[in-house]
PDB file of N, CA and C in Angstrom:
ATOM      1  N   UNK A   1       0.828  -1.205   0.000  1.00  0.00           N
ATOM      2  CA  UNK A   1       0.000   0.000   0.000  1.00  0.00           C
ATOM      3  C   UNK A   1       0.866   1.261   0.000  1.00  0.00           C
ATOM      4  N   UNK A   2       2.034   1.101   0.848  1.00  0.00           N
ATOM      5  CA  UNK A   2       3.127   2.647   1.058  1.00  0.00           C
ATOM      6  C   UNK A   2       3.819   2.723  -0.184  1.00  0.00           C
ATOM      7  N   UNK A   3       3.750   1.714  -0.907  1.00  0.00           N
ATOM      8  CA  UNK A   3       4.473   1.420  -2.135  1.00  0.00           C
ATOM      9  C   UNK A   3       3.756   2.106  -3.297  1.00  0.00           C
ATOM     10  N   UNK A   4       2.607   2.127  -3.243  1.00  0.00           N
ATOM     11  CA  UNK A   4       2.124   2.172  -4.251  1.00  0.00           C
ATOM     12  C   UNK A   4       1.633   3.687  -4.114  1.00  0.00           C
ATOM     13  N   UNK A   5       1.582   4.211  -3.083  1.00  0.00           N
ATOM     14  CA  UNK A   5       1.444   5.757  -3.031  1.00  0.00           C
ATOM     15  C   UNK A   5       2.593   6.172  -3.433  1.00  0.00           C
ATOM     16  N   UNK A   6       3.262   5.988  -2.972  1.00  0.00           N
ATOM     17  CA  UNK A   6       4.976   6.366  -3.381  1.00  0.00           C
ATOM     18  C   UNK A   6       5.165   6.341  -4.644  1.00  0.00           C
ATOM     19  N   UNK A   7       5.445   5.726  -5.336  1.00  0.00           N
ATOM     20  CA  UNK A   7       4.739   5.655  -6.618  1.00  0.00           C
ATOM     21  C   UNK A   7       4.146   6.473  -7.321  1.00  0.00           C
ATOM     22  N   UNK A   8       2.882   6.695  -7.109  1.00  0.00           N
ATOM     23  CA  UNK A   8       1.911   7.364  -7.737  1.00  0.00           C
ATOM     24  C   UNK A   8       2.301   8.879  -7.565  1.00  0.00           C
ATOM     25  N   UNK A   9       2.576   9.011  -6.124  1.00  0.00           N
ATOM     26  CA  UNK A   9       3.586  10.336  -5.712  1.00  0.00           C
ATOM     27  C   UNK A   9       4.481  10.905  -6.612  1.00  0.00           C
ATOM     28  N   UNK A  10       5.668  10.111  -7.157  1.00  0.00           N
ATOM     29  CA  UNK A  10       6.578  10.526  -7.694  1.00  0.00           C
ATOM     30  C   UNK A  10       6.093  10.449  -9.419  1.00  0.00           C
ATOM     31  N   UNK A  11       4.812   9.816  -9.753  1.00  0.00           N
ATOM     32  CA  UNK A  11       4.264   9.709 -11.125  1.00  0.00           C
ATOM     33  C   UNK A  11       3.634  11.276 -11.034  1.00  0.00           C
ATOM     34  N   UNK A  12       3.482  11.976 -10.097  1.00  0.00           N
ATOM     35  CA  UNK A  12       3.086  12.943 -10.338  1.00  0.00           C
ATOM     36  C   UNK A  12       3.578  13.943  -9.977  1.00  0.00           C
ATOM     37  N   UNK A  13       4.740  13.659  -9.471  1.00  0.00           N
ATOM     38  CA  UNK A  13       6.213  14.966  -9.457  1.00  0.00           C
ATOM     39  C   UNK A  13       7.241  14.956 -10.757  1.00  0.00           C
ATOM     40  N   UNK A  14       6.927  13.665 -11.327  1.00  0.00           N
ATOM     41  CA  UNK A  14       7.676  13.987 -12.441  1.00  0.00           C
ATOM     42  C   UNK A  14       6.877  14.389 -13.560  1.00  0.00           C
ATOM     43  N   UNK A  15       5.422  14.171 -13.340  1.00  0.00           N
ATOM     44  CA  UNK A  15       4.269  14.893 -14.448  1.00  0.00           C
ATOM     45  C   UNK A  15       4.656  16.682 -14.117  1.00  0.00           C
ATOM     46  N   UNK A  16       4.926  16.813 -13.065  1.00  0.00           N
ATOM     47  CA  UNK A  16       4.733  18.407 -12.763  1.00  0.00           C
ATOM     48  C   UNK A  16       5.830  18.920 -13.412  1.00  0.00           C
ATOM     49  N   UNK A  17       7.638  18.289 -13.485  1.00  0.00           N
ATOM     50  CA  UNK A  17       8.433  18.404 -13.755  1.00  0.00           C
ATOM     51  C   UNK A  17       8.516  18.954 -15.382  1.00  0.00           C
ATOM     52  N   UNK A  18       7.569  17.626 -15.663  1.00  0.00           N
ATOM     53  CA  UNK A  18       7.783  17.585 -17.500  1.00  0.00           C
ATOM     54  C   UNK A  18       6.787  18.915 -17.947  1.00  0.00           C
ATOM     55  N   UNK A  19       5.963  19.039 -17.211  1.00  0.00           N
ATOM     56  CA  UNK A  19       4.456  20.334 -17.896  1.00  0.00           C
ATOM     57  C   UNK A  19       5.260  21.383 -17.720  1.00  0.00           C
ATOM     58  N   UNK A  20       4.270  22.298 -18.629  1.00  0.00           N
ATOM     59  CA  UNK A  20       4.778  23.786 -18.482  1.00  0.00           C
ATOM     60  C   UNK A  20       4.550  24.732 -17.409  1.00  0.00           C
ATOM     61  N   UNK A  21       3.538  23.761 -16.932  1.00  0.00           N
ATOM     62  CA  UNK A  21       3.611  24.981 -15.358  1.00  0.00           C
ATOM     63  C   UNK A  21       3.223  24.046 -14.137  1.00  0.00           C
ATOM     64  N   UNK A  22       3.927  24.989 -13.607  1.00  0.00           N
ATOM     65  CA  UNK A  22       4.232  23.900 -11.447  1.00  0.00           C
ATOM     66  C   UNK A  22       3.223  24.641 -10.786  1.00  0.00           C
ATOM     67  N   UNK A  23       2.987  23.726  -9.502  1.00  0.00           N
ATOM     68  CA  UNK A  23       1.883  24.711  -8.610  1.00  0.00           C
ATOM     69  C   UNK A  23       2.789  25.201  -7.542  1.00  0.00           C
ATOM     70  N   UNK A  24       4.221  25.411  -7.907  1.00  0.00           N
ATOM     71  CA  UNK A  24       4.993  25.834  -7.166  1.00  0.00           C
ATOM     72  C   UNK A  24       5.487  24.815  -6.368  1.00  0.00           C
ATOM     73  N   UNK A  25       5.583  24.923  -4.946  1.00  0.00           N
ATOM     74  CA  UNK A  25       6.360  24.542  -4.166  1.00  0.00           C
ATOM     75  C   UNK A  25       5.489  22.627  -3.686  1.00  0.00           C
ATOM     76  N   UNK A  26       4.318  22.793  -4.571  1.00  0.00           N
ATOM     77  CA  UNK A  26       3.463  21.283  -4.402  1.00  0.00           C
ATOM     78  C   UNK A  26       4.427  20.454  -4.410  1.00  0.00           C
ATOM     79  N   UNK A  27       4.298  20.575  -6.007  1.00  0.00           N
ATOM     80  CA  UNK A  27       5.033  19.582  -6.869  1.00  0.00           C
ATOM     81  C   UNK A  27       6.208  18.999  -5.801  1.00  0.00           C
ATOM     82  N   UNK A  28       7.049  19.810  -5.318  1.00  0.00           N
ATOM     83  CA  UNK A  28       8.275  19.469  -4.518  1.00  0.00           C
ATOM     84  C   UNK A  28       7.903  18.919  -3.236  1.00  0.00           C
ATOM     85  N   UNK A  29       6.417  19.268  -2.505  1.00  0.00           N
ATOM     86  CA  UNK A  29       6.573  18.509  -1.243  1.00  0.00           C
ATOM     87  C   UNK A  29       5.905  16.983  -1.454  1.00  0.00           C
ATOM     88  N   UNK A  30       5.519  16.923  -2.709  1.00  0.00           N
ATOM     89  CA  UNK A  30       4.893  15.807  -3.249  1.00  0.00           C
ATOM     90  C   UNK A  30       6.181  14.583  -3.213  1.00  0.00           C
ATOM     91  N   UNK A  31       7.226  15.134  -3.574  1.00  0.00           N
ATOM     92  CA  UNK A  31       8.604  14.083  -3.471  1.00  0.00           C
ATOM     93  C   UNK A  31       8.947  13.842  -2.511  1.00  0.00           C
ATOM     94  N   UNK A  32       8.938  15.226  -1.839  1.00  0.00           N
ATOM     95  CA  UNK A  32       9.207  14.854  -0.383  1.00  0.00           C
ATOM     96  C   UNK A  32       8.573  13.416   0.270  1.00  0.00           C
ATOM     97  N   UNK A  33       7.152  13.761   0.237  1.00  0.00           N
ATOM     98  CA  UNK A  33       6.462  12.638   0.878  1.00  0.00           C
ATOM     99  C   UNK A  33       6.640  11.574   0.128  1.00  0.00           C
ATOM    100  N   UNK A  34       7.027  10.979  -0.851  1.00  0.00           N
ATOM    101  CA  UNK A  34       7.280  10.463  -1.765  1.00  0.00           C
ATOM    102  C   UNK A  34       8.311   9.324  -1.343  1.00  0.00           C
ATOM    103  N   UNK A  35       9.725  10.381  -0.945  1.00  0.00           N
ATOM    104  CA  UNK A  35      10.643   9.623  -0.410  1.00  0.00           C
ATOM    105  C   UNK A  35      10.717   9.394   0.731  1.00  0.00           C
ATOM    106  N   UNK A  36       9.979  10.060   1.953  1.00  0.00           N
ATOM    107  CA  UNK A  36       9.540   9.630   3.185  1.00  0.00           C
ATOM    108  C   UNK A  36       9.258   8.075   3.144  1.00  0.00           C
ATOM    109  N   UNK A  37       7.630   8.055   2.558  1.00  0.00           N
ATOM    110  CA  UNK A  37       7.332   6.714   2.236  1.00  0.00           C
ATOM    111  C   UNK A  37       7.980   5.794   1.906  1.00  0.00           C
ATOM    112  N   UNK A  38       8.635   5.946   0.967  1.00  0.00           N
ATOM    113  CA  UNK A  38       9.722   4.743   0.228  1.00  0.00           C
ATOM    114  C   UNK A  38      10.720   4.568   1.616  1.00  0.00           C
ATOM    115  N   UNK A  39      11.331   5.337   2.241  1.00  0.00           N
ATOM    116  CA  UNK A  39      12.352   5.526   2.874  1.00  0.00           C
ATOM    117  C   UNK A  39      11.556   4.578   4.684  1.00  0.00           C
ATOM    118  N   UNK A  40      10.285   5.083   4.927  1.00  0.00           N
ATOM    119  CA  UNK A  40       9.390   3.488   5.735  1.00  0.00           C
ATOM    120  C   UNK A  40       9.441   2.440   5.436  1.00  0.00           C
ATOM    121  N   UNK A  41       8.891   2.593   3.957  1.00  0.00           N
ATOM    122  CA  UNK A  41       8.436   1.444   3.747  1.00  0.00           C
ATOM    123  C   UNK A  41      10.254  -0.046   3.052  1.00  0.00           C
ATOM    124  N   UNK A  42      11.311   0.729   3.379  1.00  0.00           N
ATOM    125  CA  UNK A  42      12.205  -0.150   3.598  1.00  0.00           C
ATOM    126  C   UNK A  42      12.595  -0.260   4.355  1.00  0.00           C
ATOM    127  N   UNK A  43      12.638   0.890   5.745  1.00  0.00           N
ATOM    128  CA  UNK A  43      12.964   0.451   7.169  1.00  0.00           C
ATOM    129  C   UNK A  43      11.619  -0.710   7.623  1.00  0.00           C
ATOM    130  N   UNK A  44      10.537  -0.667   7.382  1.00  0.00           N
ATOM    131  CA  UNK A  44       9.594  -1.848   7.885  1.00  0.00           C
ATOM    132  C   UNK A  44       9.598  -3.091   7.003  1.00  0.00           C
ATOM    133  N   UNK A  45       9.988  -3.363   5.620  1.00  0.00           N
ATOM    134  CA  UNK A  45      10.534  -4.453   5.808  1.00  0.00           C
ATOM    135  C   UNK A  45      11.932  -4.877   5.770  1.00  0.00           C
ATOM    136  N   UNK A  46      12.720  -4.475   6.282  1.00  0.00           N
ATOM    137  CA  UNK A  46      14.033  -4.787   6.749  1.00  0.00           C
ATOM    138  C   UNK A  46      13.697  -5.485   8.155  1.00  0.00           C
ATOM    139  N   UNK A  47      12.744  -5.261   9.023  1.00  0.00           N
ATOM    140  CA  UNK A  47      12.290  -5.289  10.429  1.00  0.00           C
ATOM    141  C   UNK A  47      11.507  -6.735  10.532  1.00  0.00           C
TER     142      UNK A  47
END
């Protein structure tokens, strides 16, 4: 499930990347959370 937001997260930070216009500072906290997630979801299964 953290996987697949993560995912979809970064499918739509790099959509913001490629268009001609950003909603500003979104787009960027969108990665953020992006790599949060990813960055759980390998400390919990390492555990």
């Amino acid at each position: 499930m953290l996987a697949t937001i993560a995912v979809i997260l970064l499918i739509l930070w790099l959509l913001g990347l490629v268009s001609s216009y950003t909603l500003g500072g979104f787009i960027h906290i969108l990665l953020v959370i992006a790599v949060v997630i990813f960055l759980v979801r390998l400390a919990t299964s390492r555990s």
